[in-house]
N, C-alpha and C. Protein backbone atom coordinates (compact mmCIF):
# COMPACT_ATOMS: atom_id res chain seq x y z
N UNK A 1 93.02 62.90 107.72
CA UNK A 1 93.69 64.14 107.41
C UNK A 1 92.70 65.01 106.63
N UNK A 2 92.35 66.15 106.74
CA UNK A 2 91.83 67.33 106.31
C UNK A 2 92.01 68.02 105.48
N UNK A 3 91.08 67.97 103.83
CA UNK A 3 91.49 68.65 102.95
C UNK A 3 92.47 69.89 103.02
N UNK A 4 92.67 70.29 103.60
CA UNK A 4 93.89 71.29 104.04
C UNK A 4 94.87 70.97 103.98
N UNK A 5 94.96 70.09 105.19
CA UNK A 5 96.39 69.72 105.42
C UNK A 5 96.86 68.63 104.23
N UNK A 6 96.09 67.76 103.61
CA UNK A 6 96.40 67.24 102.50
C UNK A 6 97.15 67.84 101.35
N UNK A 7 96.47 69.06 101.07
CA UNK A 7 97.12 69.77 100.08
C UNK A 7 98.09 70.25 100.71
N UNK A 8 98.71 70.79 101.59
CA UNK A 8 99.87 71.50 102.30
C UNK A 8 100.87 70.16 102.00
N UNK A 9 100.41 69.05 102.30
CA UNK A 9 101.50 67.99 102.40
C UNK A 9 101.45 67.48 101.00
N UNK A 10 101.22 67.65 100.17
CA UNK A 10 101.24 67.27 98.58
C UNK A 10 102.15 68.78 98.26
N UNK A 11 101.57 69.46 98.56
CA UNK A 11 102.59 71.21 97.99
C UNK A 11 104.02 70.82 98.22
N UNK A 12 104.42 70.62 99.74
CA UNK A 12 105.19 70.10 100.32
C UNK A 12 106.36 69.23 99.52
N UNK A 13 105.82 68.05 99.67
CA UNK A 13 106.37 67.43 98.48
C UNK A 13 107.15 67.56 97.15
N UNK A 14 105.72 67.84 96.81
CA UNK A 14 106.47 68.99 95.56
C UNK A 14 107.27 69.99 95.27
N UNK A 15 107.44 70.92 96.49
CA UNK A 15 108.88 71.39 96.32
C UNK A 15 109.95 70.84 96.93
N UNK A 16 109.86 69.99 97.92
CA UNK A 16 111.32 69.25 97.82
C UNK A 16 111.57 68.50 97.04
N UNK A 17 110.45 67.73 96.43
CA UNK A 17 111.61 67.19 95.13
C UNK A 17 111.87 68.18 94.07
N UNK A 18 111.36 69.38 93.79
CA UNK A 18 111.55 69.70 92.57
C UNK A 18 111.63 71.58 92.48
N UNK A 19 110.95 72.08 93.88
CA UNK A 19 111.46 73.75 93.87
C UNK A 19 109.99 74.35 94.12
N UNK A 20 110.03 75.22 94.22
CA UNK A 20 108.70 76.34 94.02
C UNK A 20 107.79 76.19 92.82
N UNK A 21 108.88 75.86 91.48
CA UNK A 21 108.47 75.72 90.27
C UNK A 21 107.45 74.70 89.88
N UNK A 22 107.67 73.16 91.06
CA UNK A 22 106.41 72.73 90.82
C UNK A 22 104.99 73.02 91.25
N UNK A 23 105.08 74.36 91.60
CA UNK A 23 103.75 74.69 92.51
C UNK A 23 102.50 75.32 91.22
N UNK A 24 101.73 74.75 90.88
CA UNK A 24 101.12 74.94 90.18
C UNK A 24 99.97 74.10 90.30
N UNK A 25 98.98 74.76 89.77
CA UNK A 25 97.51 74.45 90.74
C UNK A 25 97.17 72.78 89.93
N UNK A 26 97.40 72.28 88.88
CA UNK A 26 96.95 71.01 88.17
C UNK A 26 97.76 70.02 89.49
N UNK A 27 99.00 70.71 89.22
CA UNK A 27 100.85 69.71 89.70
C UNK A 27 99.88 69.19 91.42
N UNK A 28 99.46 70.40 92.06
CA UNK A 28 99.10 70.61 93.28
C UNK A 28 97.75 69.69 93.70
N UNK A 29 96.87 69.93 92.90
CA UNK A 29 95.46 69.00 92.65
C UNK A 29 95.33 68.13 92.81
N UNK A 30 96.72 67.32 91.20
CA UNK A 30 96.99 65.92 90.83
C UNK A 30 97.47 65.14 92.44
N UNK A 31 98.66 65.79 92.79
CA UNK A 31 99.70 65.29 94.30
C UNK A 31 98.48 64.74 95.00
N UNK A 32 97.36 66.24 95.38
CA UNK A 32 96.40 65.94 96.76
C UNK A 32 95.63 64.99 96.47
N UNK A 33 95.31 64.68 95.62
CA UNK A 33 93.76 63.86 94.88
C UNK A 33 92.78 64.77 95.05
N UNK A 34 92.96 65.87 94.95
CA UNK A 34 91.68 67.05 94.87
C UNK A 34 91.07 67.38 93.42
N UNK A 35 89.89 67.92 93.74
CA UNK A 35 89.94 68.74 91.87
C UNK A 35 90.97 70.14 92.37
N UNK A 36 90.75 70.53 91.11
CA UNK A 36 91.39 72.23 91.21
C UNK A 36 90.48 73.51 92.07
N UNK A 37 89.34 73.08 91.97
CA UNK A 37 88.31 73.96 92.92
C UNK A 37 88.51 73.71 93.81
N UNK A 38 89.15 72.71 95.02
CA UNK A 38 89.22 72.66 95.74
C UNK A 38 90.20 73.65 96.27
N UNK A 39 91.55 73.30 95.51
CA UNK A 39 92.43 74.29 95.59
C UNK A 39 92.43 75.51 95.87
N UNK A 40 91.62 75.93 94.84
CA UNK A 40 91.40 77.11 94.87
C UNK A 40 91.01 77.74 96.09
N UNK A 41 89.62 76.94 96.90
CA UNK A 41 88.66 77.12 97.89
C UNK A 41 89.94 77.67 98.99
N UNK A 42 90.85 76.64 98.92
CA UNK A 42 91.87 77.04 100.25
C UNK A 42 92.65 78.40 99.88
N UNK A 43 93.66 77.79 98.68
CA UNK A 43 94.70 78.83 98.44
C UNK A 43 94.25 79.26 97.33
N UNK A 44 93.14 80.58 97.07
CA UNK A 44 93.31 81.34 95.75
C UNK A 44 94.16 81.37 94.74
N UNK A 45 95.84 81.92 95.76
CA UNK A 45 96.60 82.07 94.43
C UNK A 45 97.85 81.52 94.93
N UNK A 46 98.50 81.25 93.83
CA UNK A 46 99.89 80.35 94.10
C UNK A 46 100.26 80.99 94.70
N UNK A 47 101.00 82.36 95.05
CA UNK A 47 101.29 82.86 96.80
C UNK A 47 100.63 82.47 97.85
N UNK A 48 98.79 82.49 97.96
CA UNK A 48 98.94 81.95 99.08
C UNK A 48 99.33 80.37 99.58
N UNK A 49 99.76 79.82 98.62
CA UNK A 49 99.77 78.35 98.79
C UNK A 49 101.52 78.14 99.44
N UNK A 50 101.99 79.54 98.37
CA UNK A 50 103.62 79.21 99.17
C UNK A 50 103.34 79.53 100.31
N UNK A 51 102.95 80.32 100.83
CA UNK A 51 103.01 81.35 101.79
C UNK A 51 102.80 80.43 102.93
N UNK A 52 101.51 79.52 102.48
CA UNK A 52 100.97 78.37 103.67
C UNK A 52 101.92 77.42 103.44
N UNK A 53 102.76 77.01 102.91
CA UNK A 53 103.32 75.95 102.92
C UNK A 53 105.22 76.68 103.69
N UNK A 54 105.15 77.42 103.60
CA UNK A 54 106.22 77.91 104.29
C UNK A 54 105.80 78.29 105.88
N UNK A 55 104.33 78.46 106.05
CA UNK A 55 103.43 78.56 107.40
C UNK A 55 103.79 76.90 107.94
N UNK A 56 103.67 75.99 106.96
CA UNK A 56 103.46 74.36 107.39
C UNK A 56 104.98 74.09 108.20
N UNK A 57 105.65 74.45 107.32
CA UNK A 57 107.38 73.86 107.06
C UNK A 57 107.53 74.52 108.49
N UNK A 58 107.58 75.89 108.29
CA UNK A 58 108.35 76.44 110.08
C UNK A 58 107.87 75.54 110.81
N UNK A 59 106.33 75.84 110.73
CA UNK A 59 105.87 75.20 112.54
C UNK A 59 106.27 73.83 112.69
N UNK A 60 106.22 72.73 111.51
CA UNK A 60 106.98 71.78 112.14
C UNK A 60 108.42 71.93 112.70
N UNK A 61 109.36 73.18 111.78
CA UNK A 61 110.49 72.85 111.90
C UNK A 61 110.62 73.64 113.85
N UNK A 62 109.76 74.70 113.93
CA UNK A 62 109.98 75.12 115.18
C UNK A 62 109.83 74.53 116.10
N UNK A 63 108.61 73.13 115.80
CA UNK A 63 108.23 72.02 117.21
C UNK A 63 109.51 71.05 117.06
N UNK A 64 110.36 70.88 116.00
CA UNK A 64 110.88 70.11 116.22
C UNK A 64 112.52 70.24 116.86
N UNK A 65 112.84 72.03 116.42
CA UNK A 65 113.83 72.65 117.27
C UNK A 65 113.62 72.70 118.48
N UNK A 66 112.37 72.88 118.64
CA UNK A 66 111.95 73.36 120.64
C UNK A 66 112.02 72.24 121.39
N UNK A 67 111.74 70.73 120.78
CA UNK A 67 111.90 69.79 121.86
C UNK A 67 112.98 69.51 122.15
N UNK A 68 112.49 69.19 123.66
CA UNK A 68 113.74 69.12 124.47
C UNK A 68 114.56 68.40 124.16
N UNK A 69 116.03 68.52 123.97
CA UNK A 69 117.13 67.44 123.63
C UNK A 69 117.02 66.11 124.62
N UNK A 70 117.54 65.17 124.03
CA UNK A 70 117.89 64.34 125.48
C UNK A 70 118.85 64.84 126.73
N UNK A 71 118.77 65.03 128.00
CA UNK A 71 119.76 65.81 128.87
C UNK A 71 119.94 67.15 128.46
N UNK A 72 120.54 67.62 129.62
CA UNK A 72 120.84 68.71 129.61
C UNK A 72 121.84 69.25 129.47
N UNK A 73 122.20 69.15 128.46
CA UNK A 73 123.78 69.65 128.02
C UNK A 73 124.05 69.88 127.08
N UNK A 74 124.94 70.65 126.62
CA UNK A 74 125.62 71.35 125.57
C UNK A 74 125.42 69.99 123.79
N UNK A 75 126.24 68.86 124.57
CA UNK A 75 126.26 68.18 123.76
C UNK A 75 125.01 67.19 123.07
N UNK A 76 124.11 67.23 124.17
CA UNK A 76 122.60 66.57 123.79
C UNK A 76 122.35 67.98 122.87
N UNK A 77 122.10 68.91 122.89
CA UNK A 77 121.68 70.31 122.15
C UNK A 77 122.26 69.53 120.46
N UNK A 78 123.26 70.02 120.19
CA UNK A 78 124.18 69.90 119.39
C UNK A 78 123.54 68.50 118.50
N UNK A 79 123.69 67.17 119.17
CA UNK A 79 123.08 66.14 118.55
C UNK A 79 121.69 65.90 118.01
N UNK A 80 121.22 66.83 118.49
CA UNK A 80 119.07 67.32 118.46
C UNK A 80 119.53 67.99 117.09
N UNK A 81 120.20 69.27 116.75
CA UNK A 81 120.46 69.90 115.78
C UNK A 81 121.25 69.39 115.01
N UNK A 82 121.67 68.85 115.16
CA UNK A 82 122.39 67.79 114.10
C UNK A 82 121.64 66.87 113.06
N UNK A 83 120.41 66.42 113.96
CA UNK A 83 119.46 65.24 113.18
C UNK A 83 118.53 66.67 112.73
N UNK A 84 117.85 67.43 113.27
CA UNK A 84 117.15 67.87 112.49
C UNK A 84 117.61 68.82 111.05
N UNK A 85 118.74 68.93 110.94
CA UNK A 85 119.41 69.89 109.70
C UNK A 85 119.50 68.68 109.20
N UNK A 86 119.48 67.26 109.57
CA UNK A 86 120.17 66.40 108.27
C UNK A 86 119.12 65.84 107.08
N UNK A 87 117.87 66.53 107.78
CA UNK A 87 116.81 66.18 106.48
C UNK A 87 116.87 67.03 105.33
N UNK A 88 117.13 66.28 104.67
CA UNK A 88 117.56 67.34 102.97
C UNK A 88 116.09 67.78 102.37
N UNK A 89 115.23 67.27 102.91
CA UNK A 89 113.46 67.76 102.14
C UNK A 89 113.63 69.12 102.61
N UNK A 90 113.92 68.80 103.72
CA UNK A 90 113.49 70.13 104.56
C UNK A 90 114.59 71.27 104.38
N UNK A 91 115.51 71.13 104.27
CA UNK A 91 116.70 72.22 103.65
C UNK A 91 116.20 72.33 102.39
N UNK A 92 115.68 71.58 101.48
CA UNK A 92 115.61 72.07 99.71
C UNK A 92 114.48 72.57 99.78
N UNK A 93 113.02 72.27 100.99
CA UNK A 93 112.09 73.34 101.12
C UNK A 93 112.70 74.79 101.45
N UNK A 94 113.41 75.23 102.72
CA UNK A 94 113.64 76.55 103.00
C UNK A 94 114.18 76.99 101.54
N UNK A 95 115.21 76.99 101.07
CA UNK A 95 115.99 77.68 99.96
C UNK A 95 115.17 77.59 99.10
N UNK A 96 114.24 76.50 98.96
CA UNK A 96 113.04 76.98 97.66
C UNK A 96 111.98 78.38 98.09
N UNK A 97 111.93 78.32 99.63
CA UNK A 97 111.61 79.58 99.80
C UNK A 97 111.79 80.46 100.20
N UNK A 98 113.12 80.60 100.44
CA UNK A 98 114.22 81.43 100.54
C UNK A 98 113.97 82.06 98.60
N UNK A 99 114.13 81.84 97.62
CA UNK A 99 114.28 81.74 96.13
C UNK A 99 112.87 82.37 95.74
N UNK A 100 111.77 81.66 96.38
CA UNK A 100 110.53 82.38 95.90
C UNK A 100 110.08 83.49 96.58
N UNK A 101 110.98 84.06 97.75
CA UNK A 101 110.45 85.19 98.79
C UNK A 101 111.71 86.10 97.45
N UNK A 102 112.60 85.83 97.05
CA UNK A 102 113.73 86.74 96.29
C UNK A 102 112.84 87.12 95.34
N UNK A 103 112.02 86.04 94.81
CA UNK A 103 111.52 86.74 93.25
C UNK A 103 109.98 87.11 93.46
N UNK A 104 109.52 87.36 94.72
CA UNK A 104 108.12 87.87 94.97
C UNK A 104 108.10 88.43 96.19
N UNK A 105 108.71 90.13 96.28
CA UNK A 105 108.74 90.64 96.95
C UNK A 105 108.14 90.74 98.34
N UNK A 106 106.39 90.15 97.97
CA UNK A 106 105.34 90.11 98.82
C UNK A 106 105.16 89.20 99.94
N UNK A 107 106.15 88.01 99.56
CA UNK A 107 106.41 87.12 100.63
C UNK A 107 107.75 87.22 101.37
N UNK A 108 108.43 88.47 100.97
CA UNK A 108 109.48 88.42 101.85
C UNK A 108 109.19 88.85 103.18
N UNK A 109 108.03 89.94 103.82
CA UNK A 109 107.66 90.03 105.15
C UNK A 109 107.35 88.62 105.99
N UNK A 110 106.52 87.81 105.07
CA UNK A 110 106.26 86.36 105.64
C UNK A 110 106.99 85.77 106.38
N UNK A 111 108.65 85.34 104.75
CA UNK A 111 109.30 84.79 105.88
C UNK A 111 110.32 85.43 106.67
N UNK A 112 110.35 86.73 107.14
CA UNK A 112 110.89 87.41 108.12
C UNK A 112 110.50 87.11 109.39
N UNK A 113 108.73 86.72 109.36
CA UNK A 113 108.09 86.42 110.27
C UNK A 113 108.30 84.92 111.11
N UNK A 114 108.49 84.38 109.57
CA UNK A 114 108.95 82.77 110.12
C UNK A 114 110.06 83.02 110.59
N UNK A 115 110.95 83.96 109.94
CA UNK A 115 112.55 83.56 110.70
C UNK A 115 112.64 84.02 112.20
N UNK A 116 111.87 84.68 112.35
CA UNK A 116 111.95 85.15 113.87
C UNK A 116 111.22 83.84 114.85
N UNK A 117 110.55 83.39 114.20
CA UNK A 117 109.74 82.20 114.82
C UNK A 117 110.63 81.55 115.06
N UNK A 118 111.39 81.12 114.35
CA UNK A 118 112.32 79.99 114.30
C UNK A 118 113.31 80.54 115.27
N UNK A 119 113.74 81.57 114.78
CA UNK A 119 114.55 82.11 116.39
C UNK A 119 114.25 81.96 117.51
N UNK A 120 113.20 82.34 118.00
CA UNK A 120 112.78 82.06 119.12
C UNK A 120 112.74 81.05 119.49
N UNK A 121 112.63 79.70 118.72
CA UNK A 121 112.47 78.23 118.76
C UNK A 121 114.05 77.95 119.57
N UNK A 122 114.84 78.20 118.15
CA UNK A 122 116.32 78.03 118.75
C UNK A 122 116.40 78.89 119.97
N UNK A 123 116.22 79.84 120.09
CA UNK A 123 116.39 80.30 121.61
C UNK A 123 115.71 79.29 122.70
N UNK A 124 114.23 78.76 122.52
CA UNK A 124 114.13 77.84 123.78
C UNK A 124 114.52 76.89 124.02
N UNK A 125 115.11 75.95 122.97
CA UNK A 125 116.22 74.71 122.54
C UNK A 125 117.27 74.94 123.50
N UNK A 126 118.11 76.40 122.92
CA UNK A 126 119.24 77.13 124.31
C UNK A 126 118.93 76.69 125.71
N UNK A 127 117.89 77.58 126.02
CA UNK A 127 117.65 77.95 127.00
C UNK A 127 117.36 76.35 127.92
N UNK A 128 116.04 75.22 126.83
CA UNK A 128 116.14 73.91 127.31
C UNK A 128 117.44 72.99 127.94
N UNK A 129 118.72 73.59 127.84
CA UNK A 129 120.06 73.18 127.33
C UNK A 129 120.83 74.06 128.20
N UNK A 130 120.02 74.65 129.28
CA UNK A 130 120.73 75.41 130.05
C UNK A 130 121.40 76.60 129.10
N UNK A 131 121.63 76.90 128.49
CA UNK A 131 122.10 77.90 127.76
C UNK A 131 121.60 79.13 127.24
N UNK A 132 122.23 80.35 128.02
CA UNK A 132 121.43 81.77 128.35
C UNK A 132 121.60 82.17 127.07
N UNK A 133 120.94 82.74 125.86
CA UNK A 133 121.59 83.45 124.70
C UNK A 133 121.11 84.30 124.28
N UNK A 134 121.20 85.85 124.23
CA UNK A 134 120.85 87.07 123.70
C UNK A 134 120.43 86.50 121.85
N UNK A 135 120.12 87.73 121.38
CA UNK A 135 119.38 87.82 120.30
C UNK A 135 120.63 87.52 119.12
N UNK A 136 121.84 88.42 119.40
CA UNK A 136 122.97 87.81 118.64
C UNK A 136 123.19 86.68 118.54
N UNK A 137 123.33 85.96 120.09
CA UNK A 137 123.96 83.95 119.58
C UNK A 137 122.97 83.68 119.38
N UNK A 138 121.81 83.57 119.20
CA UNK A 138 120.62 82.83 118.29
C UNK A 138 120.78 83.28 117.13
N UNK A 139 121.12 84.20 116.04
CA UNK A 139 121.56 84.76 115.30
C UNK A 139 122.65 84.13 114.89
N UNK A 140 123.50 84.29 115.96
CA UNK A 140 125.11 83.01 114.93
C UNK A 140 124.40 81.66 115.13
N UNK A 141 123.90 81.36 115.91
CA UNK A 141 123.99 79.26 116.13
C UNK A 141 123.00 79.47 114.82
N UNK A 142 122.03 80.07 114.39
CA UNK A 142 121.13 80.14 113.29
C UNK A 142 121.60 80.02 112.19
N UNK A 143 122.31 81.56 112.14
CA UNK A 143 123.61 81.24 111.01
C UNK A 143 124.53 80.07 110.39
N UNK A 144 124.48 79.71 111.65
CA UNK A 144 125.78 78.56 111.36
C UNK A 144 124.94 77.18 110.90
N UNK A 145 123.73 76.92 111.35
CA UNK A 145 122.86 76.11 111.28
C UNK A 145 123.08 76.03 109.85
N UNK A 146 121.79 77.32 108.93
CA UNK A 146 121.83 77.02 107.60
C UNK A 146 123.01 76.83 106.78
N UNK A 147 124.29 77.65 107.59
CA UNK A 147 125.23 77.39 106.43
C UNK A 147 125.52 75.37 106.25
N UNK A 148 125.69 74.55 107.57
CA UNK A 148 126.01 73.64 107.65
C UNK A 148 124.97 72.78 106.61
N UNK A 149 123.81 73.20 107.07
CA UNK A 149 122.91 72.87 106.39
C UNK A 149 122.61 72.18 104.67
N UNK A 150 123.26 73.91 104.36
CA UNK A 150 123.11 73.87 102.96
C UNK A 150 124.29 73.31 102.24
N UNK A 151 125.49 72.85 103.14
CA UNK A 151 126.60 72.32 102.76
C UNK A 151 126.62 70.95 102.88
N UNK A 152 125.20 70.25 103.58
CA UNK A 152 125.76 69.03 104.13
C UNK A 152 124.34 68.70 102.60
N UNK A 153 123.67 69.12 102.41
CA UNK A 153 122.49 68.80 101.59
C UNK A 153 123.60 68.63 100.22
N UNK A 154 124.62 69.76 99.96
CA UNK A 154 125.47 69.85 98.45
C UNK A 154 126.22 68.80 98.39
N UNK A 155 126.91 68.18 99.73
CA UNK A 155 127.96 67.06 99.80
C UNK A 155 127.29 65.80 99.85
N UNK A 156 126.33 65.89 100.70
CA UNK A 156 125.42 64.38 100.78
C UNK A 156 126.39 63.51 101.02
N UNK A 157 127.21 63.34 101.92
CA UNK A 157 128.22 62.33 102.31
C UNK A 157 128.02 62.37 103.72
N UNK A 158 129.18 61.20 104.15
CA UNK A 158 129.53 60.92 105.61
C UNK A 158 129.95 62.33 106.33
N UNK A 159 131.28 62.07 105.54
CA UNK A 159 132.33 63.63 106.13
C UNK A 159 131.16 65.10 106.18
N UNK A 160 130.38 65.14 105.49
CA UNK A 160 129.51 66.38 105.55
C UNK A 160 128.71 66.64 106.84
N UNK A 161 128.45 65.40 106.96
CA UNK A 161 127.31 65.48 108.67
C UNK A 161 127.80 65.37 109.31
N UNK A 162 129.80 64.70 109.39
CA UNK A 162 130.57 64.50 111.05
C UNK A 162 131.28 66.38 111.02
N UNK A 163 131.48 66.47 109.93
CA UNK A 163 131.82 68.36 109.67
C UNK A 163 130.64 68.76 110.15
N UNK A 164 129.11 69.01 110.20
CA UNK A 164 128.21 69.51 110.66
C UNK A 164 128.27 69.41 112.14
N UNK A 165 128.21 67.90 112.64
CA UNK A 165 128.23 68.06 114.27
C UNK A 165 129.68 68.85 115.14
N UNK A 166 130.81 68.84 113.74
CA UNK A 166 131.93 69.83 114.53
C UNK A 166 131.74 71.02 114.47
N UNK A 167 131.20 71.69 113.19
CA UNK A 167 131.30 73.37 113.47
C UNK A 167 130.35 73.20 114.25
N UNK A 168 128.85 72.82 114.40
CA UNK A 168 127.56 72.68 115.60
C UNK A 168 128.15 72.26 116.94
N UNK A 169 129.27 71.72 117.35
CA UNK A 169 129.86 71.28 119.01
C UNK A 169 130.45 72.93 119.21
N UNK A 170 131.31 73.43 117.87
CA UNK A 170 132.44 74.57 117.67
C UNK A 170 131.60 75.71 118.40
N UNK A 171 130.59 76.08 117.43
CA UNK A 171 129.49 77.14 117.57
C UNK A 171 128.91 76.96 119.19
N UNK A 172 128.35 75.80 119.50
CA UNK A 172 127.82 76.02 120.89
C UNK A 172 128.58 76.34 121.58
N UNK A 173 129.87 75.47 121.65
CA UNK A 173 130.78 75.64 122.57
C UNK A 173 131.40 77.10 123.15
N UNK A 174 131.10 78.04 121.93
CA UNK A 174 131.54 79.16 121.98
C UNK A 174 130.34 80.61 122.66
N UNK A 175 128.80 79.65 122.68
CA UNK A 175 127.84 80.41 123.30
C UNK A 175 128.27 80.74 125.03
N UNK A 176 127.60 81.85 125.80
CA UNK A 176 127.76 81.85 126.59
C UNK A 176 126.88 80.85 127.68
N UNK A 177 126.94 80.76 128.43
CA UNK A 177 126.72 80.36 129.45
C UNK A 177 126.45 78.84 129.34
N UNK A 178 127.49 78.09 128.11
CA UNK A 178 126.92 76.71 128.11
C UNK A 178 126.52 76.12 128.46
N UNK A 179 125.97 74.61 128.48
CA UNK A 179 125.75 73.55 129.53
C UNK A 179 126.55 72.38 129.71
């Protein structure tokens, strides 16, 4: 692995267990086994380090929306999105930078950029799934995604993830051109 990506996956870390707040160049160093010059060399300044680490987070999360479900159907869709919202790292990463794009204006174009990425992701997931969907139902199944999301991360129970795969069956079911 590549001083790069090392530090991206130590940053990483560090804000799912603990927020944006642990992003700080020692916190960041210590995680990678880097010195701090190294740090630096990549990400100058703690923006660009969120900035890349919210660059890291989409693209996995977009390769891992885009692959193909098992089968082709409504309900393989649904079960693909089901496992990938149920990782809580990865929900307490977005809202940590969801939180640090609120209080640093400068990264809110960023992740506008990611969110469209990610749209498009969920749109080829659809589309993998037989399912035709304009810019709106990628927009609600999206919607509905994080809300489930951020509800199933607060409950951390059983009932939270069999409630996730129902409003997620509810929501598809209601796209057009299902599968």
């Amino acid at each position: 692995m590549d001083t790069r990506t090392r530090i991206l996956d130590a940053a990483l870390g560090l804000v799912a267990e603990g927020g944006v707040q642990e992003l700080t160049q020692p916190r960041v160093s210590r995680a990678a086994g880097v010195r701090q010059s190294h740090l630096t060399y990549y990400f100058p300044t703690i923006a660009d380090l969120v900035q890349a680490v919210a660059r890291h987070t989409v693209d996995a999360l977009v390769a891992e929306v885009s692959e193909r479900p098992r089968g082709r159907r409504a309900g393989a869709l649904v079960e693909h999105v089901a496992a990938v919202t149920a990782d809580k790292r990865r929900v307490r990463v977005m809202l940590a930078l969801v939180s640090a794009a609120d209080r640093d204006p400068a990264l809110r174009p960023r992740l506008r950029e990611l969110i469209r990425e990610l749209r498009a992701g969920i749109a080829g997931a659809l589309g993998a799934a037989g399912i035709e969907a304009g810019a709106d139902e990628v927009a609600f199944l999206h919607t509905v995604v994080v809300g489930t999301a951020v509800l199933q991360l607060a409950r951390d129970d059983a009932p939270a993830r069999r409630e996730t795969r129902r409003v997620l069956q509810r929501a598809v079911a209601g796209l057009p051109g299902k599968g």
